[in-house]
Protein backbone atom coordinates (compact mmCIF):
# COMPACT_ATOMS: atom_id res chain seq x y z
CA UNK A 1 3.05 12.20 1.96
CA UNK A 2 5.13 11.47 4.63
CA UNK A 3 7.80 8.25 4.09
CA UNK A 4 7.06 6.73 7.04
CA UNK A 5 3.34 6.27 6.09
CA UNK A 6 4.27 4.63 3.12
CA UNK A 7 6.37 1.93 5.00
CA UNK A 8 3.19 1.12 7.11
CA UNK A 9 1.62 -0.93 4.54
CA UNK A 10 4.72 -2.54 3.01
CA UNK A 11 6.42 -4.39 5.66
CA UNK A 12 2.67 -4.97 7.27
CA UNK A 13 1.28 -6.50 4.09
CA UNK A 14 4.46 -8.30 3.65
CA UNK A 15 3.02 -11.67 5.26
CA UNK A 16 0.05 -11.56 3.56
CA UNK A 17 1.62 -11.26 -0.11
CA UNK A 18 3.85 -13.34 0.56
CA UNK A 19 0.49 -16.23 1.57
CA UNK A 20 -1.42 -15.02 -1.21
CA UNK A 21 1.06 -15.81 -2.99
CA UNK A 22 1.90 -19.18 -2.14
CA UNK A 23 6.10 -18.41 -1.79
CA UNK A 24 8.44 -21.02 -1.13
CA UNK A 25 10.41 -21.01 1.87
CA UNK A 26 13.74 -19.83 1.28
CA UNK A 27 16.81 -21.98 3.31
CA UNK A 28 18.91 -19.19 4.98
CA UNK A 29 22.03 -19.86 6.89
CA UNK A 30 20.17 -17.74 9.85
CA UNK A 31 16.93 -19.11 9.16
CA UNK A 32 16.96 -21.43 12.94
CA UNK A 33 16.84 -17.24 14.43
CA UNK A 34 13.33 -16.67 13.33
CA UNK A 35 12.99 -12.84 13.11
CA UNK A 36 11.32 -11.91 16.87
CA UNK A 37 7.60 -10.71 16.65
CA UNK A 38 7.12 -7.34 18.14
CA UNK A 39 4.12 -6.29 20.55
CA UNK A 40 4.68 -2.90 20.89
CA UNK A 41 1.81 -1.03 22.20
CA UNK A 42 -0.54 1.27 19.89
CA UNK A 43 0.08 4.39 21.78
CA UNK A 44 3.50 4.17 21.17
CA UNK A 45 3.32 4.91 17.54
CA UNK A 46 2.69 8.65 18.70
CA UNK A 47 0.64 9.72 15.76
CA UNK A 48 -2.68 8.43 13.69
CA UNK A 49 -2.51 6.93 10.82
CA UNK A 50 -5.43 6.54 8.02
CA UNK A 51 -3.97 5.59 4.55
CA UNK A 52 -4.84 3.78 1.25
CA UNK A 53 -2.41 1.83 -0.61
CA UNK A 54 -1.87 -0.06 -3.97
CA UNK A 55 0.79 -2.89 -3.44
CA UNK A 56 2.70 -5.18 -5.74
CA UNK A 57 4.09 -7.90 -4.85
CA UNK A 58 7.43 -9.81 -6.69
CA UNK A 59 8.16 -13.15 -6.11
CA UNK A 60 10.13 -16.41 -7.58
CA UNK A 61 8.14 -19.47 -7.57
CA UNK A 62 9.41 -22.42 -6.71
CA UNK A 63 10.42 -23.47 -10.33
CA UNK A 64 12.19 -20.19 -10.50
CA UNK A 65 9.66 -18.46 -12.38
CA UNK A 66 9.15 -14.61 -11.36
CA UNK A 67 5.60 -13.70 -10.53
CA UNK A 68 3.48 -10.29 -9.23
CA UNK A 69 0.38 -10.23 -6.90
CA UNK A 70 -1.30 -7.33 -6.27
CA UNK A 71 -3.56 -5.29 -3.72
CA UNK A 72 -5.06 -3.04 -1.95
CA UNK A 73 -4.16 -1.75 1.51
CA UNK A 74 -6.38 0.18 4.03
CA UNK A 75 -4.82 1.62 7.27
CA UNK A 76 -5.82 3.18 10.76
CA UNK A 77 -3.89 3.55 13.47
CA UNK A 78 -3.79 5.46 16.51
CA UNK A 79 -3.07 5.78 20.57
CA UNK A 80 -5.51 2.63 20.28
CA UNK A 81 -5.77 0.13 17.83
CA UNK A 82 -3.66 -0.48 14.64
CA UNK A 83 -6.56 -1.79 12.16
CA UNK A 84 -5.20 -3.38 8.44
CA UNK A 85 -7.79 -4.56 6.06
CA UNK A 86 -6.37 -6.20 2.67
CA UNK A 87 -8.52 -6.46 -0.93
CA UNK A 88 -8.08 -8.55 -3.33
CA UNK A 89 -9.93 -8.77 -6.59
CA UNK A 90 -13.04 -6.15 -4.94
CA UNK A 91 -12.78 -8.46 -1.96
CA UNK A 92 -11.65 -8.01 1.68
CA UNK A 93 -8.91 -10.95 2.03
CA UNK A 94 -8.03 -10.07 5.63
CA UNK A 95 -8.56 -7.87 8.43
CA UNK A 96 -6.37 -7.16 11.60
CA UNK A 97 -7.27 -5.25 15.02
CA UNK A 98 -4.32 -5.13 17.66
CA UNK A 99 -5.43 -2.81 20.96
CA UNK A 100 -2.17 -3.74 22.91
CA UNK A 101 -3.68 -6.53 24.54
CA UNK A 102 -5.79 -8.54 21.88
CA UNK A 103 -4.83 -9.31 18.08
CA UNK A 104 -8.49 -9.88 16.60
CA UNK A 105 -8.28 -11.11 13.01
CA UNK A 106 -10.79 -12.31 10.24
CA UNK A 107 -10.03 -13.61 7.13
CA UNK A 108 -12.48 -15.24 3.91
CA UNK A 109 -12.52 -18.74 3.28
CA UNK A 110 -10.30 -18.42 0.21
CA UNK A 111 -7.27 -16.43 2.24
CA UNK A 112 -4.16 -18.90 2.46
CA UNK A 113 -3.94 -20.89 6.06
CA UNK A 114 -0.55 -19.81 6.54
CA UNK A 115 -1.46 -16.43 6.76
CA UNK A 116 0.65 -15.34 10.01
CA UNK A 117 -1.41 -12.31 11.73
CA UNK A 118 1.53 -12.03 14.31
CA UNK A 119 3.73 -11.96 12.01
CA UNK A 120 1.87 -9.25 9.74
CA UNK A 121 1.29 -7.12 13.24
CA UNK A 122 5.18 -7.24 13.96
CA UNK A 123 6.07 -5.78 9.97
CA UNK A 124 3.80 -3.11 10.27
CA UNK A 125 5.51 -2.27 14.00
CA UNK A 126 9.06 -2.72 12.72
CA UNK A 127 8.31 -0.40 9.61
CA UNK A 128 5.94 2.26 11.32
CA UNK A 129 6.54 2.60 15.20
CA UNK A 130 9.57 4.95 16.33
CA UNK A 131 12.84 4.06 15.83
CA UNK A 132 13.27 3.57 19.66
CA UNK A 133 10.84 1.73 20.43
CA UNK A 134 11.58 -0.90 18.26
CA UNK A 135 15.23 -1.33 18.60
CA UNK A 136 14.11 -1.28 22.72
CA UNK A 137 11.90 -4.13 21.87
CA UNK A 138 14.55 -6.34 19.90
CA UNK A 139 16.17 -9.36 21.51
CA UNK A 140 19.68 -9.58 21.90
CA UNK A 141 21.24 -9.88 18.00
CA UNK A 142 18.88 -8.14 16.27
CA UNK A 143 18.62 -4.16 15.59
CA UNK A 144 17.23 -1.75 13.50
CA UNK A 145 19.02 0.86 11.66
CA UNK A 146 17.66 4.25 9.74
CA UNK A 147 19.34 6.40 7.40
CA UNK A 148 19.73 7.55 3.72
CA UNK A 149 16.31 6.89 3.05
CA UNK A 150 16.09 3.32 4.83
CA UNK A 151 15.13 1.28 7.87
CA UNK A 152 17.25 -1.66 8.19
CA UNK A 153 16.44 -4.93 10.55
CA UNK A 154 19.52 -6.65 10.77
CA UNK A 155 20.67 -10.33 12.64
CA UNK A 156 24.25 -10.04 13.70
CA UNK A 157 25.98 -8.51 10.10
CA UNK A 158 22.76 -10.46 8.37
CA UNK A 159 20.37 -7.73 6.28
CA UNK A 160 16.73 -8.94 7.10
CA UNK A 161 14.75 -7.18 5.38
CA UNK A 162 14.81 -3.27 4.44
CA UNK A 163 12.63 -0.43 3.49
CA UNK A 164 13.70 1.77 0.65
CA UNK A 165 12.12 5.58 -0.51
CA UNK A 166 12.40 5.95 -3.81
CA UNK A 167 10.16 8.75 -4.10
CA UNK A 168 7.44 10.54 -1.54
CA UNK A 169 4.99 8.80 -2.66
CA UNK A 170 6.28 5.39 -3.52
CA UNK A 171 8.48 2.42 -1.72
CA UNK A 172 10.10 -0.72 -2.01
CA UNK A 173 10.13 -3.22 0.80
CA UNK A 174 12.52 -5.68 0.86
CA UNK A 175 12.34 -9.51 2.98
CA UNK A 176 15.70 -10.85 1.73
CA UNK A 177 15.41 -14.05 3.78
CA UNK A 178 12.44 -14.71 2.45
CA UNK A 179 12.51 -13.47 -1.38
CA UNK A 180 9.87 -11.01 -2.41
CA UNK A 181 10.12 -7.35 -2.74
CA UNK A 182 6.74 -5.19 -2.81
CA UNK A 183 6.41 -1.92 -4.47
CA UNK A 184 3.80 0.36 -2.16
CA UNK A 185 2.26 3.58 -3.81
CA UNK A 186 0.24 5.63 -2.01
CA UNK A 187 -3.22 6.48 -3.32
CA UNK A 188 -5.32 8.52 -0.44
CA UNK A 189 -4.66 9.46 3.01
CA UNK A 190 -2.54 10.89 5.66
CA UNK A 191 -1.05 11.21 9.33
CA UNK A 192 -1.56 13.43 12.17
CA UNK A 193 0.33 14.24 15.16
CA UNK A 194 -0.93 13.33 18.78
């Protein structure tokens, strides 16, 4: 399996975990330079995507106690829409349709309100859409870096948040400003050129 399908799901889901959840806001020195949201359009991700996931998700709590949440991810994409659709205990948490214009989301009555669908939309661009097209889309500050089996977001000499392969069919995802890793392994599915 392709790495780059297995960092779909982990920086996309990474908003969602990190809700379900309930994490604590982390102070960060940077934290007034929110990280920008990216709109990139589905057609630029120059493939198609459909891929099943099982994601864990560590976390501190606020009285420093270390805790794990986990899910499953479905994902489509194509020249079209990027669809995500989380479940949690049998039951779908969240789902997300972006066709380059509209971001259509439903969630159940028991998903966490600060669930941030932007926010989830932007991961999944940052971790699965070309390296060009995202470090095009970045304001001035910000870039994105790949190599040694990484993608990097970076603010100024700050490390965001990172992607690391540890194998082909596993990663870890990293939001360092935030505080929660996830640990994505692929179960079913694939990509395809366009």
């Amino acid at each position: 399996m392709p790495r780059l399908i297995q960092t779909v799901v982990a920086a996309g889901l990474v908003a969602w975990l990190a809700a379900c959840a309930g994490l604590p806001p982390s102070p960060s020195p940077s934290a007034a330079a929110a990280a920008p949201v990216l709109r990139l359009q589905p057609a630029a991700l120059q493939r198609t995507i459909a891929v099943q996931q099982h994601i864990e998700a560590r976390y501190r709590t606020a009285g420093g106690r270390v805790e794990t949440r986990e899910l499953i991810a479905l994902l489509q994409a194509d020249a079209k829409h990027t669809r995500l659709a989380a479940l949690a205990g049998g039951q779908v948490l969240a789902r997300l349709d972006w066709d380059g214009t509209r971001l259509d989301v439903s969630r159940a009555s028991w998903a966490p309100a600060q669930l941030d669908p932007e926010r989830i939309l932007s991961d999944l661009q940052l971790s699965l859409w070309p390296l060009r097209a995202v470090a095009d889309a970045l304001p001035t500050g910000w870039t994105v870096r790949e190599g040694e089996g990484r993608r990097v977001l970076h603010h100024g000499d700050e490390v965001v948040a990172e992607v690391q392969h540890a194998d082909a069919g596993t990663l870890r995802f990293i939001q360092h400003r935030d505080g929660y890793a996830l640990t994505i392994r692929t179960l079913a599915g694939g990509e395809t050129s366009q």
